[in-house]
C-alpha atoms as a PDB file:
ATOM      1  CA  UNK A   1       0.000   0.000   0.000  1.00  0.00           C
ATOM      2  CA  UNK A   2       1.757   3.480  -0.923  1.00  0.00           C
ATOM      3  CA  UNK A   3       2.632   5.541   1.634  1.00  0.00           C
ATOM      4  CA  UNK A   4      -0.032   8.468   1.590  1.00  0.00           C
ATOM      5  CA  UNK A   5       1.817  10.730   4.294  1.00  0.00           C
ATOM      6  CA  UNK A   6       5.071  10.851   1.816  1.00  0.00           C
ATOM      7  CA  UNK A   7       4.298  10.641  -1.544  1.00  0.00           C
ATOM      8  CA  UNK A   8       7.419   9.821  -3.654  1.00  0.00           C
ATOM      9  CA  UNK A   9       9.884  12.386  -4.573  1.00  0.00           C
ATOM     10  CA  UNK A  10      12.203  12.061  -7.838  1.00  0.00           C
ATOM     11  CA  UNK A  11      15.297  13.201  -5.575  1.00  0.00           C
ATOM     12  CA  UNK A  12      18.190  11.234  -4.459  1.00  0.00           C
ATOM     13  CA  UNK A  13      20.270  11.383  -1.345  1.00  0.00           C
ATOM     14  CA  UNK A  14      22.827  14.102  -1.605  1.00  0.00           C
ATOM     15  CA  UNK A  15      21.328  15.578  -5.178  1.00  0.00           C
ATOM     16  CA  UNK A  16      21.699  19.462  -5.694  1.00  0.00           C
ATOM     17  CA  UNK A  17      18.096  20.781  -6.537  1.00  0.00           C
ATOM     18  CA  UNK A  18      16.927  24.424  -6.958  1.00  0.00           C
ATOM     19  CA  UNK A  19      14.332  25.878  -4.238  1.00  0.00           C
ATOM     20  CA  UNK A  20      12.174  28.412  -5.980  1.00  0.00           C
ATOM     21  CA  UNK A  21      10.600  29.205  -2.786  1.00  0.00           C
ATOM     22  CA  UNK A  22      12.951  31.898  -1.654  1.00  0.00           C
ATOM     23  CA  UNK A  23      14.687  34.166  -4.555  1.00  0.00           C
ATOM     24  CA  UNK A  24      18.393  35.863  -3.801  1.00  0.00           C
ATOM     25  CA  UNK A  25      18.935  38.261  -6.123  1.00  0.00           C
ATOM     26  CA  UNK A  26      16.285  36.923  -8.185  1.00  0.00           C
ATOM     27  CA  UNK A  27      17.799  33.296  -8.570  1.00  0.00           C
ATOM     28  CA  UNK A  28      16.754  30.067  -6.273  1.00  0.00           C
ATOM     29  CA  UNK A  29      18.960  29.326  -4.138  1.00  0.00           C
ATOM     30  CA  UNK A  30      20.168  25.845  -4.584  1.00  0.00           C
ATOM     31  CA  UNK A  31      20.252  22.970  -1.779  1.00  0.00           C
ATOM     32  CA  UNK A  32      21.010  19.548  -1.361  1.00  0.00           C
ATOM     33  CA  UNK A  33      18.386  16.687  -0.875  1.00  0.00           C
ATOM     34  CA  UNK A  34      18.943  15.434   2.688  1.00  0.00           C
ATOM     35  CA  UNK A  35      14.994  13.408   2.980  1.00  0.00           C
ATOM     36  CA  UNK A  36      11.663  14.082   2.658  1.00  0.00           C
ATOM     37  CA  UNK A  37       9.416  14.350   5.867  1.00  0.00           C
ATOM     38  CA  UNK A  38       5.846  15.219   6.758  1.00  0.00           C
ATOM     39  CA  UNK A  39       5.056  15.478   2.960  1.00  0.00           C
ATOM     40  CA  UNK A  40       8.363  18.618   3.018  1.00  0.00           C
ATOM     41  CA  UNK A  41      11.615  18.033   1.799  1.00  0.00           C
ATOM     42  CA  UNK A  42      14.475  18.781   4.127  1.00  0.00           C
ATOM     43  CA  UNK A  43      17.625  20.358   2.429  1.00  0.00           C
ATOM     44  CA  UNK A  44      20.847  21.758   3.581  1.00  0.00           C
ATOM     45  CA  UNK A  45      23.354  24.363   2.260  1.00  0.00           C
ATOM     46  CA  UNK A  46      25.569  23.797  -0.641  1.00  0.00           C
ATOM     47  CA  UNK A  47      29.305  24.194   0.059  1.00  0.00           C
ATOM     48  CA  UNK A  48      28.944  25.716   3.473  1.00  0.00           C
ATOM     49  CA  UNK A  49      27.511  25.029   6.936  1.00  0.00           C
ATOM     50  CA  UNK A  50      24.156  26.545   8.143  1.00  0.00           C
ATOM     51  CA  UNK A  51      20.684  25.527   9.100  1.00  0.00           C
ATOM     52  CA  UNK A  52      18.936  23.099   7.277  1.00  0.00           C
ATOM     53  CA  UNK A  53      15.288  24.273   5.832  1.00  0.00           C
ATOM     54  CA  UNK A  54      12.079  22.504   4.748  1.00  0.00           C
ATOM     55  CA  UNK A  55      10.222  23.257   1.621  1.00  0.00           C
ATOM     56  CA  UNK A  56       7.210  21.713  -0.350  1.00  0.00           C
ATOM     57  CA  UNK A  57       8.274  19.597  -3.426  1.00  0.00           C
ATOM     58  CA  UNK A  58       6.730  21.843  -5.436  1.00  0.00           C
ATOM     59  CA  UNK A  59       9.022  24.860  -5.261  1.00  0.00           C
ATOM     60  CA  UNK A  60      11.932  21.992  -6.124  1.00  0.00           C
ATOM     61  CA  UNK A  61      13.749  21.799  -9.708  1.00  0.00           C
ATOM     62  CA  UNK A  62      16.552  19.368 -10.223  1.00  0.00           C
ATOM     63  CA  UNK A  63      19.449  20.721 -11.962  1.00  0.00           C
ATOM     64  CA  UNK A  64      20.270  19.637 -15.751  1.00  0.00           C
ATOM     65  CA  UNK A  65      22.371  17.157 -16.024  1.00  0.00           C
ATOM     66  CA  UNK A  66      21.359  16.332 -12.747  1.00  0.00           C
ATOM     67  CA  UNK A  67      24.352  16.758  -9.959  1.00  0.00           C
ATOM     68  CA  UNK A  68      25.704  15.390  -6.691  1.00  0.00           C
ATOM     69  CA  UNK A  69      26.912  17.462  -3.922  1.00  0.00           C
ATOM     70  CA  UNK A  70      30.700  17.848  -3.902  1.00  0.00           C
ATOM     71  CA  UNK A  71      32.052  15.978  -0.511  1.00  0.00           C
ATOM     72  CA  UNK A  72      30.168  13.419  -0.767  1.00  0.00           C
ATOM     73  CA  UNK A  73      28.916  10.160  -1.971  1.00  0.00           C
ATOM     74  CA  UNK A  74      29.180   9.380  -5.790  1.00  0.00           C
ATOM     75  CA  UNK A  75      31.528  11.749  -8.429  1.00  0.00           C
ATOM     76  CA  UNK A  76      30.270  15.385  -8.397  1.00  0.00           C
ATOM     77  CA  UNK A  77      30.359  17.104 -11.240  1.00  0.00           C
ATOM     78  CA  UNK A  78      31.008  20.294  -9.874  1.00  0.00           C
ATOM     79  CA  UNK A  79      34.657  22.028  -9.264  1.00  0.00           C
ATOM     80  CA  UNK A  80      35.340  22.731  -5.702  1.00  0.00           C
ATOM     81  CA  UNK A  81      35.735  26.456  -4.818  1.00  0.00           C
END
């Protein structure tokens, strides 16, 4: 029986995504895919340390090609800073 509470997400562990519920400087600010919970996702700063933050799925855009957070599992695409 599917889980009703937490539908499924198409985000992986560790993915960079793009929240367009918050704008800086007119961009979204981009996160990493820790879980989802309670129907939110939870994500967490890219690159630096700081409060994690909940946001529906629906403000949520995967990046194209789709990336991995540098510093962690799998071979991110991005070069370090």
């Amino acid at each position: 029986m599917p889980d009703t509470q937490n539908p499924p997400h198409p985000f992986q562990l560790h993915e960079v995504v793009r929240d367009f519920s918050y704008l800086e400087n007119g961009r979204p600010r981009e996160g990493v895919f820790v879980e989802a919970l309670l129907g939110k996702v939870v994500l967490r700063p890219l690159g630096a340390t700081g409060p994690e933050w909940r946001v529906a799925p629906a403000f949520l855009q995967p990046l194209d090609p789709r990336e991995t957070a540098p510093g962690t599992c799998g071979k991110p695409r991005r070069r370090p800073l």
